[in-house]
Protein backbone atom coordinates (compact mmCIF):
# COMPACT_ATOMS: atom_id res chain seq x y z
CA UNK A 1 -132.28 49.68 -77.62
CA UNK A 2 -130.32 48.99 -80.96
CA UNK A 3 -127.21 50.56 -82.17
CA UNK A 4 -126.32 50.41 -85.93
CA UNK A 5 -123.23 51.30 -88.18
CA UNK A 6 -123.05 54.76 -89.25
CA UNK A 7 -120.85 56.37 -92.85
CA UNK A 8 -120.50 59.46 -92.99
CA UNK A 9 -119.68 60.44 -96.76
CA UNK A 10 -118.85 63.81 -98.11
CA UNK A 11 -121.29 66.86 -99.18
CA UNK A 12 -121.68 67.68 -102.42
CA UNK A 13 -120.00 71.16 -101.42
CA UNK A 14 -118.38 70.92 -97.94
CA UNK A 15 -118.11 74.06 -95.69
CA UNK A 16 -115.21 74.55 -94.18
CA UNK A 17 -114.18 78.13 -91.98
CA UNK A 18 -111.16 79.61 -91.58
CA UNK A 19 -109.89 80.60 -88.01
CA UNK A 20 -106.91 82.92 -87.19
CA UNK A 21 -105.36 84.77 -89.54
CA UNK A 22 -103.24 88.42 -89.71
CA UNK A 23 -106.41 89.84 -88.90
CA UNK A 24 -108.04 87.96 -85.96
CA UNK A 25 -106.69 84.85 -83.15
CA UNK A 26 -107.43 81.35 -83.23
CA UNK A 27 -111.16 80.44 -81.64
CA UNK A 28 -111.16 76.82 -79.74
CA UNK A 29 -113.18 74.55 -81.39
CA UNK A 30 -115.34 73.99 -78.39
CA UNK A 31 -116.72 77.53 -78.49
CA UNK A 32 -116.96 77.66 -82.13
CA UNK A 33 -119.35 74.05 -81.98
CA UNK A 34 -121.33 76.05 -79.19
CA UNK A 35 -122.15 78.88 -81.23
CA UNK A 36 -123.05 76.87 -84.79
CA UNK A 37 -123.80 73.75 -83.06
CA UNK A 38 -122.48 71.70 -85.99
CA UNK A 39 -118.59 71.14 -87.13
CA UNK A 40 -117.14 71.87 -90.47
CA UNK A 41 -115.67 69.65 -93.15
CA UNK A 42 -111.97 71.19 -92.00
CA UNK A 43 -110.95 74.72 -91.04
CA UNK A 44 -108.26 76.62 -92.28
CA UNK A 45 -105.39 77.68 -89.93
CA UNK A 46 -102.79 80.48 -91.69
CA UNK A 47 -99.27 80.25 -91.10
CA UNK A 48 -96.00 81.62 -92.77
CA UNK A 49 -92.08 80.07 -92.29
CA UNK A 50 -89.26 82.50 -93.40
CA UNK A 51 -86.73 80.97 -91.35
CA UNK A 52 -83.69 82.28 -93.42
CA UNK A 53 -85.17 85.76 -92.39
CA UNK A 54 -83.35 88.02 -89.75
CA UNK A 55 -85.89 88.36 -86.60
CA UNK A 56 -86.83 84.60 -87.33
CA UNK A 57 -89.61 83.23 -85.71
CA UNK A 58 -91.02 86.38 -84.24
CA UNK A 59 -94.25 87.58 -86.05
CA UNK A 60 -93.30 90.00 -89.38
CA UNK A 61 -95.70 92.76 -87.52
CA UNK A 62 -93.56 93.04 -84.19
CA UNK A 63 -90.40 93.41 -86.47
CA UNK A 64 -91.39 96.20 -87.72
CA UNK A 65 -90.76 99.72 -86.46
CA UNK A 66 -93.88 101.59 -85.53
CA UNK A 67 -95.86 103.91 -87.95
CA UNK A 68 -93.63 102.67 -90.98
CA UNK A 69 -96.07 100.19 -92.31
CA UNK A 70 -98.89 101.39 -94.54
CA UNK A 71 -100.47 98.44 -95.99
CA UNK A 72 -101.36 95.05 -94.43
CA UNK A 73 -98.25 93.52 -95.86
CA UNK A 74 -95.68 96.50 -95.61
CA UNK A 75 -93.52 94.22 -93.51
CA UNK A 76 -90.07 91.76 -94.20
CA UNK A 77 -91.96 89.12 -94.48
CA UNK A 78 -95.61 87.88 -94.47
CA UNK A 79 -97.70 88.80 -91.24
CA UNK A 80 -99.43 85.72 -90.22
CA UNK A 81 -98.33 83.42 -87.45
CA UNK A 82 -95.15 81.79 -87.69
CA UNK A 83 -94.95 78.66 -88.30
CA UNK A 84 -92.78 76.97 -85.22
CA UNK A 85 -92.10 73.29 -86.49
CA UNK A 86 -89.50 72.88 -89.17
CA UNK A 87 -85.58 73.00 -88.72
CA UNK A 88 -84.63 73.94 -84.87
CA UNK A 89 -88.58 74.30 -84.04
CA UNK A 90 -90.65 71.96 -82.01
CA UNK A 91 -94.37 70.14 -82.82
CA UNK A 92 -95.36 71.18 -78.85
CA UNK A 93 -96.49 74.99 -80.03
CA UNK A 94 -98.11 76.51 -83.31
CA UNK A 95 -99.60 75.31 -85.46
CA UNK A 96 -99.83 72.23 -83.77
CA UNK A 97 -101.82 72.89 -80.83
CA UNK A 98 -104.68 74.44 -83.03
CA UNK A 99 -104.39 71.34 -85.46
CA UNK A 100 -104.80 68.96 -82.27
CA UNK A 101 -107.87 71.46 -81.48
CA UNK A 102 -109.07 71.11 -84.55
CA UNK A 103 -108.89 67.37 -85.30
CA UNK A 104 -110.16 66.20 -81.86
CA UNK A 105 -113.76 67.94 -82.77
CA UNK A 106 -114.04 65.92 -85.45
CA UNK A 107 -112.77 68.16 -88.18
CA UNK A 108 -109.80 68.37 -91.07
CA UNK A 109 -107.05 70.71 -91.12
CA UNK A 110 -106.47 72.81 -93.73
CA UNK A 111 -102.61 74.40 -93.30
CA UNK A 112 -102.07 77.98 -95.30
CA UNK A 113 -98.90 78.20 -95.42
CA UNK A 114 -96.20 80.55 -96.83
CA UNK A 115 -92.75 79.29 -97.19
CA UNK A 116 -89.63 81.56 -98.08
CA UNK A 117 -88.62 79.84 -101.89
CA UNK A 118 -85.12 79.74 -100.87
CA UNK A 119 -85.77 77.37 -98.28
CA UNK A 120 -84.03 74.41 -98.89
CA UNK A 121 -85.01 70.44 -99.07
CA UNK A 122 -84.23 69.45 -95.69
CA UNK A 123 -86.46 71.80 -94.28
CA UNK A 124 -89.51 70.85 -96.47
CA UNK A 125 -89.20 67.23 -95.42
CA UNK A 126 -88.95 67.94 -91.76
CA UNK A 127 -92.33 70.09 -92.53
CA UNK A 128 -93.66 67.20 -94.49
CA UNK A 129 -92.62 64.63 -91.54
CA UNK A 130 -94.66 66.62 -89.01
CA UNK A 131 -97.96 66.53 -90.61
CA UNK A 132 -97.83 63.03 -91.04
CA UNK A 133 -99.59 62.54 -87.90
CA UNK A 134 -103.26 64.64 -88.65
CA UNK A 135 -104.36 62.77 -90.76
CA UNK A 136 -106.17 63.66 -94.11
CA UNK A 137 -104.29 67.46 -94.18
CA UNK A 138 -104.73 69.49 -96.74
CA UNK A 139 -101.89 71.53 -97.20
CA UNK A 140 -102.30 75.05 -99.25
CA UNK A 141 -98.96 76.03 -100.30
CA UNK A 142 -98.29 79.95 -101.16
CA UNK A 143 -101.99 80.58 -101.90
CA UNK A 144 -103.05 83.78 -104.37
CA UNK A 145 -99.87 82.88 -105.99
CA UNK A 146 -100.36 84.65 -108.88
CA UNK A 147 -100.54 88.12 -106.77
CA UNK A 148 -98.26 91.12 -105.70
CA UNK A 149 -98.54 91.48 -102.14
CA UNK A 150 -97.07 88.40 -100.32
CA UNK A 151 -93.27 88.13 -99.65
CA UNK A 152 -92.42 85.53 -101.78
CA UNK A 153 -94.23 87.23 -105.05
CA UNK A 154 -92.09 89.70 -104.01
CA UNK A 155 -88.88 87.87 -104.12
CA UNK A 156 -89.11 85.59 -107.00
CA UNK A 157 -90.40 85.54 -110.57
CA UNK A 158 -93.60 83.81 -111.07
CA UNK A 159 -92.23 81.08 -112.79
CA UNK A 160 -90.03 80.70 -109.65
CA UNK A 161 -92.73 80.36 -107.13
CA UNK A 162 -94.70 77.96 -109.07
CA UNK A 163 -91.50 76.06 -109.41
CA UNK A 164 -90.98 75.88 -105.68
CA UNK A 165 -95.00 74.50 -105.48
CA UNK A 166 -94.05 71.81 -107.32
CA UNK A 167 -90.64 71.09 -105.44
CA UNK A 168 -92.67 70.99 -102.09
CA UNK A 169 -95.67 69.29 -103.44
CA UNK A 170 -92.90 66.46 -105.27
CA UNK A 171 -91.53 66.48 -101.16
CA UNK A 172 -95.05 65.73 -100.05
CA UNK A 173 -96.17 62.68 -102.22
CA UNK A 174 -92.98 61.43 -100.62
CA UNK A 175 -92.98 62.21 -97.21
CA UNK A 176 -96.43 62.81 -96.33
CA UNK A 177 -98.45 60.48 -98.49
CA UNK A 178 -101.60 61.14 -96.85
CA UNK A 179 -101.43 64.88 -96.92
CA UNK A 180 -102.95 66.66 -100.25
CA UNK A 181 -101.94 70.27 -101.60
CA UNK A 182 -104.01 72.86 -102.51
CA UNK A 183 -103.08 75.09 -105.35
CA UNK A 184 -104.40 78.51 -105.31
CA UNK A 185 -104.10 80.71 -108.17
CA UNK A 186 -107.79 81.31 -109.27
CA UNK A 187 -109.92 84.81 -108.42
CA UNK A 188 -108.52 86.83 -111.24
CA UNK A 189 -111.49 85.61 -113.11
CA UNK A 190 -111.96 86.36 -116.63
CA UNK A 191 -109.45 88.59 -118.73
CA UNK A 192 -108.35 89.45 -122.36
CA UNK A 193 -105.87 86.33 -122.89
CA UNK A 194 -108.78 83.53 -122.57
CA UNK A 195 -106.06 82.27 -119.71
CA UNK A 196 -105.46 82.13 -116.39
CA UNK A 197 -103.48 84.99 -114.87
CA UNK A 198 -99.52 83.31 -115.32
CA UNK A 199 -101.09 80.22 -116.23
CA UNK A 200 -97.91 79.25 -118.68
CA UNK A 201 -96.09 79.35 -115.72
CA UNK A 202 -98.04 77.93 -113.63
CA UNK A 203 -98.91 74.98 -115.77
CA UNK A 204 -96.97 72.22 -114.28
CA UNK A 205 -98.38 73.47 -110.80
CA UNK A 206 -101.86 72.86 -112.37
CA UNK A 207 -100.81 69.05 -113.43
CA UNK A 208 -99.28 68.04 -110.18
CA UNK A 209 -101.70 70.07 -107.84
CA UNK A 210 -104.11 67.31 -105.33
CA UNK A 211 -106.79 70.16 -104.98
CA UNK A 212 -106.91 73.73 -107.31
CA UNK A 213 -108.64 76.79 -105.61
CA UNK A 214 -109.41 80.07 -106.27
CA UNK A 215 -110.10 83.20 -103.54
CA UNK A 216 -112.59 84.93 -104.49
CA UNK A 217 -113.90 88.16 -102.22
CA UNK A 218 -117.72 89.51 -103.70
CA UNK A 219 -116.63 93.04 -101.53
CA UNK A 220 -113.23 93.38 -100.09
CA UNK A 221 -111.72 96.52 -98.12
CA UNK A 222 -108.13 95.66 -98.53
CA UNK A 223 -106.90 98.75 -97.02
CA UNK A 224 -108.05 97.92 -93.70
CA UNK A 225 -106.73 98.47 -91.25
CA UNK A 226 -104.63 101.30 -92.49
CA UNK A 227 -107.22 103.23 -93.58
CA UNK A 228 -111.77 103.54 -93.74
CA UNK A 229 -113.55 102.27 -96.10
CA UNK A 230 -115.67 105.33 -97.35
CA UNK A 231 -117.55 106.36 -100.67
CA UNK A 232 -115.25 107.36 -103.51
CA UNK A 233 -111.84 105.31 -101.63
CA UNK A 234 -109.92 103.19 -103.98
CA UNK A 235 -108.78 100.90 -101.13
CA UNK A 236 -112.31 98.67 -101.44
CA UNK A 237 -114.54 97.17 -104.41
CA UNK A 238 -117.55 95.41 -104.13
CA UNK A 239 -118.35 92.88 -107.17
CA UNK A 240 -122.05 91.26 -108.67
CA UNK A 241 -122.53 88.10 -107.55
CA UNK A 242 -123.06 86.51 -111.50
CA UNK A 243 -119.25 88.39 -112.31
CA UNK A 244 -118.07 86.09 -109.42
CA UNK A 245 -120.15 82.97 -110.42
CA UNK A 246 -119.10 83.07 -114.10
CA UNK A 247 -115.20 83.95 -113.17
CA UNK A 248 -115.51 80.75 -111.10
CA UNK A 249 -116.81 78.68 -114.09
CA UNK A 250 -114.27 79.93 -116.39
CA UNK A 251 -111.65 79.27 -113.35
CA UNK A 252 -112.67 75.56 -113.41
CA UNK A 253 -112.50 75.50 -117.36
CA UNK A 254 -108.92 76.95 -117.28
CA UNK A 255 -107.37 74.78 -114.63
CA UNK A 256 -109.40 71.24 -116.79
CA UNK A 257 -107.55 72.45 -119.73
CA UNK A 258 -104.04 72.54 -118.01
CA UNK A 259 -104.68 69.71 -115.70
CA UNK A 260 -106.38 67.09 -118.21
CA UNK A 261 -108.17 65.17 -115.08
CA UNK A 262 -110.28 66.78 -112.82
CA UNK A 263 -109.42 67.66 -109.50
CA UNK A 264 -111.27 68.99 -106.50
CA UNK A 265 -111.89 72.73 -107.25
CA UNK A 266 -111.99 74.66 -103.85
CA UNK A 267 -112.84 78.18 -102.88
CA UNK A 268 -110.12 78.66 -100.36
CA UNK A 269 -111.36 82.40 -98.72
CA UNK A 270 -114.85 83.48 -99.43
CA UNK A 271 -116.67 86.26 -97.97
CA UNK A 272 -118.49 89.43 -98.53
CA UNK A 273 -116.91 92.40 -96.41
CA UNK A 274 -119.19 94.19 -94.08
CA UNK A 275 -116.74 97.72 -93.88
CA UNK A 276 -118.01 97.72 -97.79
CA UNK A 277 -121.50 96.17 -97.73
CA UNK A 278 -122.71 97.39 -94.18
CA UNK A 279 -123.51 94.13 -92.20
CA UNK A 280 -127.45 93.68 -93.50
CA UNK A 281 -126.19 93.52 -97.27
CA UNK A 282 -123.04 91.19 -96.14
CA UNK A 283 -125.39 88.94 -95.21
CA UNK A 284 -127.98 89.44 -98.12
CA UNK A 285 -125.15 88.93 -100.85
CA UNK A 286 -123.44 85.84 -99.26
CA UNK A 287 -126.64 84.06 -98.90
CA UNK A 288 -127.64 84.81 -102.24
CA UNK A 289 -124.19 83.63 -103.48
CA UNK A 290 -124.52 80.39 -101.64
CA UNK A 291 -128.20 79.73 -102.66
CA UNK A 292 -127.21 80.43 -106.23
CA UNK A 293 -123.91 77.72 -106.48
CA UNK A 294 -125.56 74.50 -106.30
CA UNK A 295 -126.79 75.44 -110.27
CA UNK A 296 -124.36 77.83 -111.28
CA UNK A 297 -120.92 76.48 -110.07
CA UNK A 298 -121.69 72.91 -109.16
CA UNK A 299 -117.72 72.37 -109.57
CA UNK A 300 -117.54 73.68 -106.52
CA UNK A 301 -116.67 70.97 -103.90
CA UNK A 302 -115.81 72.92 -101.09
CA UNK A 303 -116.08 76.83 -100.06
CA UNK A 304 -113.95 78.36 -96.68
CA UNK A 305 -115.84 81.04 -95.20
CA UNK A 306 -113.08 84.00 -94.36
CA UNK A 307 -112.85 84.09 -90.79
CA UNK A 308 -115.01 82.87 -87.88
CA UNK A 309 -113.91 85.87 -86.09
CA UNK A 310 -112.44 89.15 -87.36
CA UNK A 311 -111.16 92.27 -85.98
CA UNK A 312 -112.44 94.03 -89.10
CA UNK A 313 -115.88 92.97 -90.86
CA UNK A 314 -114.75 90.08 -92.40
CA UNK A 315 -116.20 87.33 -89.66
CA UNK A 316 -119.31 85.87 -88.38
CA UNK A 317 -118.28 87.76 -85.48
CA UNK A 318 -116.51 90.99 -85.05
CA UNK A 319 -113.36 91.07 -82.36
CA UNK A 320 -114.38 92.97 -78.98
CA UNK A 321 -111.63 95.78 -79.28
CA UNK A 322 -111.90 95.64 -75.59
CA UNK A 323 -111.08 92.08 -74.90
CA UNK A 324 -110.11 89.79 -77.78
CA UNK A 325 -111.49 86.41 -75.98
CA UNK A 326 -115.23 88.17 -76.69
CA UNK A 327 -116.80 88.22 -80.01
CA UNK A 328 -119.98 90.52 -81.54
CA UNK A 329 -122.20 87.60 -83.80
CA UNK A 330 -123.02 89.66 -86.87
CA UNK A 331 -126.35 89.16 -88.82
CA UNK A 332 -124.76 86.47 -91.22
CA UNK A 333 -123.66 84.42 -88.55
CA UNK A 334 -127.67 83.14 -88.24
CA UNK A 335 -127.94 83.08 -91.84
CA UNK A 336 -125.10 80.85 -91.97
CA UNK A 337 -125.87 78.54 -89.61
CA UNK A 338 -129.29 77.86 -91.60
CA UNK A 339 -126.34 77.28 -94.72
CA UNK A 340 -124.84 74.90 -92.85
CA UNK A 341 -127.61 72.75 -92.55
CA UNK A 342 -128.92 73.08 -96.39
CA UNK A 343 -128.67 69.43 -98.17
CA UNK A 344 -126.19 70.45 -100.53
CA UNK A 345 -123.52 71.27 -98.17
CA UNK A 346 -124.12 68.62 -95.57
CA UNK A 347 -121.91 65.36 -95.33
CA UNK A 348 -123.87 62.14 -96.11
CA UNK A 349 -124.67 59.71 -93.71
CA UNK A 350 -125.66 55.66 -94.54
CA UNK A 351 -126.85 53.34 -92.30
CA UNK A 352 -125.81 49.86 -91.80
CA UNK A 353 -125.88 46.57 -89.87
CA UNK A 354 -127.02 46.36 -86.61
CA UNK A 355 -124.05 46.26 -84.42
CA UNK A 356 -123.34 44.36 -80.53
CA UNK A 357 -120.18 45.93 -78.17
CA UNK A 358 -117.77 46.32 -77.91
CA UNK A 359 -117.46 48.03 -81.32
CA UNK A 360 -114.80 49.40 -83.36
CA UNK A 361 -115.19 52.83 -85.23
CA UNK A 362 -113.08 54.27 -87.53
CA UNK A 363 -112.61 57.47 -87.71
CA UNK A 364 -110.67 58.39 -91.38
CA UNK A 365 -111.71 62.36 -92.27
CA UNK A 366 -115.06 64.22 -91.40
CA UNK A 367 -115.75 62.88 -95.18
CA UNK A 368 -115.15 59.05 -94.53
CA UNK A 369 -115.34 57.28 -90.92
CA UNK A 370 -117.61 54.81 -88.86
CA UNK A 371 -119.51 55.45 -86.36
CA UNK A 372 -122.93 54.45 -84.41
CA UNK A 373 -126.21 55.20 -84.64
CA UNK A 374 -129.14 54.65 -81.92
CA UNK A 375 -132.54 55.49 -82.55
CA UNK A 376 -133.84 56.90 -79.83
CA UNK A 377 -138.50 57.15 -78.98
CA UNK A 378 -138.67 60.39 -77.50
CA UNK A 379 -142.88 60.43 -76.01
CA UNK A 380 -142.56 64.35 -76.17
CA UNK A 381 -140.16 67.45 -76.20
CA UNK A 382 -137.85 66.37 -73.35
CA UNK A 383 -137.15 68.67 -70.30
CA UNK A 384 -133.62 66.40 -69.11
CA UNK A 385 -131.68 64.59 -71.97
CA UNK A 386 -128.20 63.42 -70.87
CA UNK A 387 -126.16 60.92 -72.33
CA UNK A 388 -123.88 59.16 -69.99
CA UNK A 389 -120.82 56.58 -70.64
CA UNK A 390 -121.36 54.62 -66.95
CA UNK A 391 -118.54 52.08 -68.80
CA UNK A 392 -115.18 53.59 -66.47
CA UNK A 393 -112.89 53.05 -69.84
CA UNK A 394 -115.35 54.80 -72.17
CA UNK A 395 -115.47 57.92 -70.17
CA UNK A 396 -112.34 58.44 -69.57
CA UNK A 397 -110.54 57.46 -73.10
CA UNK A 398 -113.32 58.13 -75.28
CA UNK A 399 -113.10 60.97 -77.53
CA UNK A 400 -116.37 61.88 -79.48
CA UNK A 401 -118.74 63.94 -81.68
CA UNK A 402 -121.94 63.73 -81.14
CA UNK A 403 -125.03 64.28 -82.77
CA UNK A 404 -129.15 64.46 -82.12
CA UNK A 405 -131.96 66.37 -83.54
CA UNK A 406 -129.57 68.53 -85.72
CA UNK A 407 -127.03 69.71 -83.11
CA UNK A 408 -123.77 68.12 -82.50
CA UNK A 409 -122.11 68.27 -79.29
CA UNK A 410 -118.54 67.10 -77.96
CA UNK A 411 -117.27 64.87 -75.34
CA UNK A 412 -113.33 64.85 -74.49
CA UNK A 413 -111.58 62.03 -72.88
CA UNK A 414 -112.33 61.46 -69.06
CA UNK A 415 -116.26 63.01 -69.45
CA UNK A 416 -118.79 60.87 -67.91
CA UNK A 417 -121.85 62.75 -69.58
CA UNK A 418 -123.13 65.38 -71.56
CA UNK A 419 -126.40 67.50 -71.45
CA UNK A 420 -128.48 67.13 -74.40
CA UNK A 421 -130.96 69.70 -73.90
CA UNK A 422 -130.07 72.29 -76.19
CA UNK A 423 -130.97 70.16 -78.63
CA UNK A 424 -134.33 70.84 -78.06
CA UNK A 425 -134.57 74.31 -76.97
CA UNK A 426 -135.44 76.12 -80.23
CA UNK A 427 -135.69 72.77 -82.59
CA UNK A 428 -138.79 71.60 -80.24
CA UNK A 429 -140.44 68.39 -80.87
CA UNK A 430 -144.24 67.89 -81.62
CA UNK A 431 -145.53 64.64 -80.08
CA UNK A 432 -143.99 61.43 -80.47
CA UNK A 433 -140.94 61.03 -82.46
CA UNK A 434 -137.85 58.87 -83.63
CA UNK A 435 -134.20 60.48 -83.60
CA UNK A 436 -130.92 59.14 -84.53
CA UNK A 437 -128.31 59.60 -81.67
CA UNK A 438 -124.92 59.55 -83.79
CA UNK A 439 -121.64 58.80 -82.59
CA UNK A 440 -117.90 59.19 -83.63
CA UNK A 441 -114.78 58.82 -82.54
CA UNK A 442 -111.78 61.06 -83.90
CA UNK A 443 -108.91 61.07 -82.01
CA UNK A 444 -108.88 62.41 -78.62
CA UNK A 445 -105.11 63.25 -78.69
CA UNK A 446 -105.42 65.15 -82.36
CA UNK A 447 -102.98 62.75 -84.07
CA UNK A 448 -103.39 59.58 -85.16
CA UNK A 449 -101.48 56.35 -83.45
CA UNK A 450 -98.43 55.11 -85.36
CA UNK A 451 -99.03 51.89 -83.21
CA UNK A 452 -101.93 50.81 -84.77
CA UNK A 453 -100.12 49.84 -87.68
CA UNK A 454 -100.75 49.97 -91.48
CA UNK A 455 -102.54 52.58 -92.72
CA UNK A 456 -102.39 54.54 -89.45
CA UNK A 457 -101.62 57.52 -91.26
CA UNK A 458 -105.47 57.88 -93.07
CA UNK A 459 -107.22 55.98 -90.46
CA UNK A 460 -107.82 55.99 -86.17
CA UNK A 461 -109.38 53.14 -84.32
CA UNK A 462 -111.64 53.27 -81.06
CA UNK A 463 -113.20 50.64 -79.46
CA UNK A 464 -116.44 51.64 -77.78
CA UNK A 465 -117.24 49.08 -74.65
CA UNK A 466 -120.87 49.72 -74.05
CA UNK A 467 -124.05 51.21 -75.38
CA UNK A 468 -123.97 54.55 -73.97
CA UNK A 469 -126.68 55.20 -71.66
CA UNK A 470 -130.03 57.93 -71.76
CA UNK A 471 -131.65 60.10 -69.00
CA UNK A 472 -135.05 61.70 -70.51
CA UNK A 473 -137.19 62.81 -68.79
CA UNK A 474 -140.53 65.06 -70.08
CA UNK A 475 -141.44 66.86 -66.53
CA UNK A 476 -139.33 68.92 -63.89
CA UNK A 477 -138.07 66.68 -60.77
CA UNK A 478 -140.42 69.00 -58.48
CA UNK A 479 -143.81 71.05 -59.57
């Protein structure tokens, strides 16, 4: 059996998900990969730090006193989770722990996070200092910038908030090298001025900006969950899918003008809302939207789906009210998952030189790392398919994502084998066939290792001792 070097590029439109936000916990990574059976380019973690606020660092929703709230962000400062690094906080709790999660399955992180505009220097570079370690971040700084409801639009002028984006991205390029920031002031789409909403002020934003985005919602029930979404409410609109499309376009055109050289053009939240569309058009519109941006908007390099689970409508699952650790799949969750394997947003892969171990893989971002691939002759559909690291050191440090016959699976360090099967439960095969068994190696740990010196920051080594091994077998052990 061979083994050969594997590059895994980027898609032409990466899917990434968000997970956790004011409206639903984090998921572990391990049951989201069981339920899609494939990873994401990066997923989106939401996170606020007001730490000049009174109450400071408990959650803006248990400040508040009951009943007085009316609207989702009624409250002293923004409700998501707080951020618990910075000044006088520690790396060993949120967001960290979810970023470890996160990384260690092979995906990016993508931070949201809303920062107070008062805060000063020191605390942006201790920010900037602790994401040094995950890698290829991207960093979304004060997203929908250019709206009315979060607490610093609230606080400062616009010109002030796009003032502080630059200040913090300026700390970043400094600090954090590796880590790139996301500017998100698209969605307001097309309007009487031929401009983007406060683009004037925004304009040096738009110049220094590593990635611009726009959220973008085809239904959205904002008043949830204050109030129902019911014909003839003004707290919900639903939008045609070609309104959103062209909006997009002329979002792209907007942010070229301002920026002179092109940049990555994101859509940072994305969804259709089922408490608006009923779950059978949700799924009908977002698939259609999808379908349609490969020829319409083929700017678009990446698109977050808003949330993997939701205690409203806005997930591939719905939150059981009865136990939060439970989730309802919704009828876009299979469309999705046949969206996640459609060419255009699937991450290239490029086969190399035939390879002897021990080997080295590099793992640099889901969109640029090394790893191995092994074809494998399977005689029929296979009843037993394990893979199994007999090599004492590879089981126990090895850390890895792992692909065959389109479903990824993951091991974690000190995991001597992993069952295969599943594979092949619905995705049978026909006869004789050929498959790839792919293989990389993020870190196991989440972070990358300062100690393997320059360049640590974009890239994480493993050295893989021995071919991994293969049980398959085509008949039960007893008839």
């Amino acid at each position: 059996m061979d083994a050969y070097k594997l590059h895994i590029g980027p898609a032409k439109c990466a899917l990434d998900l968000g997970d956790g936000s004011e409206r639903g916990e984090y998921v572990n990574q391990d049951y989201i990969l069981n339920i899609l059976g494939k990873p994401h380019r990066a997923i989106n973690l939401m996170y606020c730090y007001y730490p000049l606020d009174k109450g400071w660092p408990a959650r803006a929703s248990a400040l508040a006193e009951p009943g007085k709230a009316g609207f989702a962000w009624d409250y002293a400062y923004d409700d998501y989770f707080p951020y618990q690094g910075g000044i006088g906080g520690a790396t060993n709790g949120e967001p960290f722990a979810s970023m470890r999660d996160v990384r260690r399955h092979g995906q990016e992180v993508i931070l949201t996070l809303t920062v107070d505009c008062a805060v000063p220097d020191e605390h942006l570079i201790k920010i900037a200092g602790e994401l040094v370690p995950f890698g290829r971040l991207m960093l979304r700084i004060n997203h929908e910038a250019t709206g009315t409801w979060f607490a610093f639009n609230k606080r400062y002028t616009y010109q002030q908030v796009a003032d502080f984006y630059v200040r913090f991205h300026k700390i970043i390029k400094k600090h954090a090298p590796n880590v790139k920031t996301i500017l998100c002031i698209g969605g307001a789409h097309i309007n009487d001025t031929g401009k983007l909403h406060y683009e004037d002020e925004f304009a040096e934003a738009i110049k220094s900006a590593d990635i611009w985005s726009s959220d973008t919602y085809l239904s959205l029930h904002w008043g949830w969950p204050f109030d129902i979404a019911e014909p003839g409410g003004k707290s919900h609109k639903r939008s045609v899918n070609k309104d959103i499309l062209d909006g997009l376009c002329f979002d792209f055109e907007r942010f070229m003008v301002c920026g002179k050289n092109s940049r990555p053009f994101v859509l940072s939240e994305f969804n259709a809302d089922g408490d608006v569309n009923g779950p059978y058009e949700q799924a009908e519109q977002l698939v259609d939207f999808y379908n349609r941006v490969p020829k319409e908007v083929p700017d678009i390099t990446g698109i977050t789906f808003y949330q993997f689970r939701d205690r409203g409508r806005l997930g591939l699952e719905i939150e059981d009210p009865n136990n939060p650790d439970i989730g309802v799949a919704q009828p876009i969750l299979e469309e999705y998952k046949k969206l996640m394997a459609h060419s255009h947003y699937s991450p290239q892969t490029k086969q190399g030189e035939k390879i002897t171990f021990p080997a080295k893989l590099r793992w640099g971002s889901s969109e640029d790392s090394d790893g191995i691939s092994i074809p494998i002759q399977f005689d029929a559909n296979p009843v037993f398919c394990e893979v199994i690291f007999s090599n004492q050191e590879d089981a126990e440090k090895l850390n890895a994502m792992m692909e065959i016959n389109g479903r990824w699976f993951y091991k974690k360090p000190g995991v001597k084998s992993i069952d295969l099967a599943s594979a092949f439960f619905k995705n049978k095969l026909n006869g004789k066939q050929t498959l790839d068994f792919i293989l990389f190696a993020p870190p196991g740990s989440g972070v990358n290792d300062p100690n393997q010196g320059e360049g640590w920051q974009n890239n994480y080594y493993h050295t893989l001792n021995t071919m991994p091994e293969f049980r398959i077998r085509y008949e039960p052990t007893m008839k």
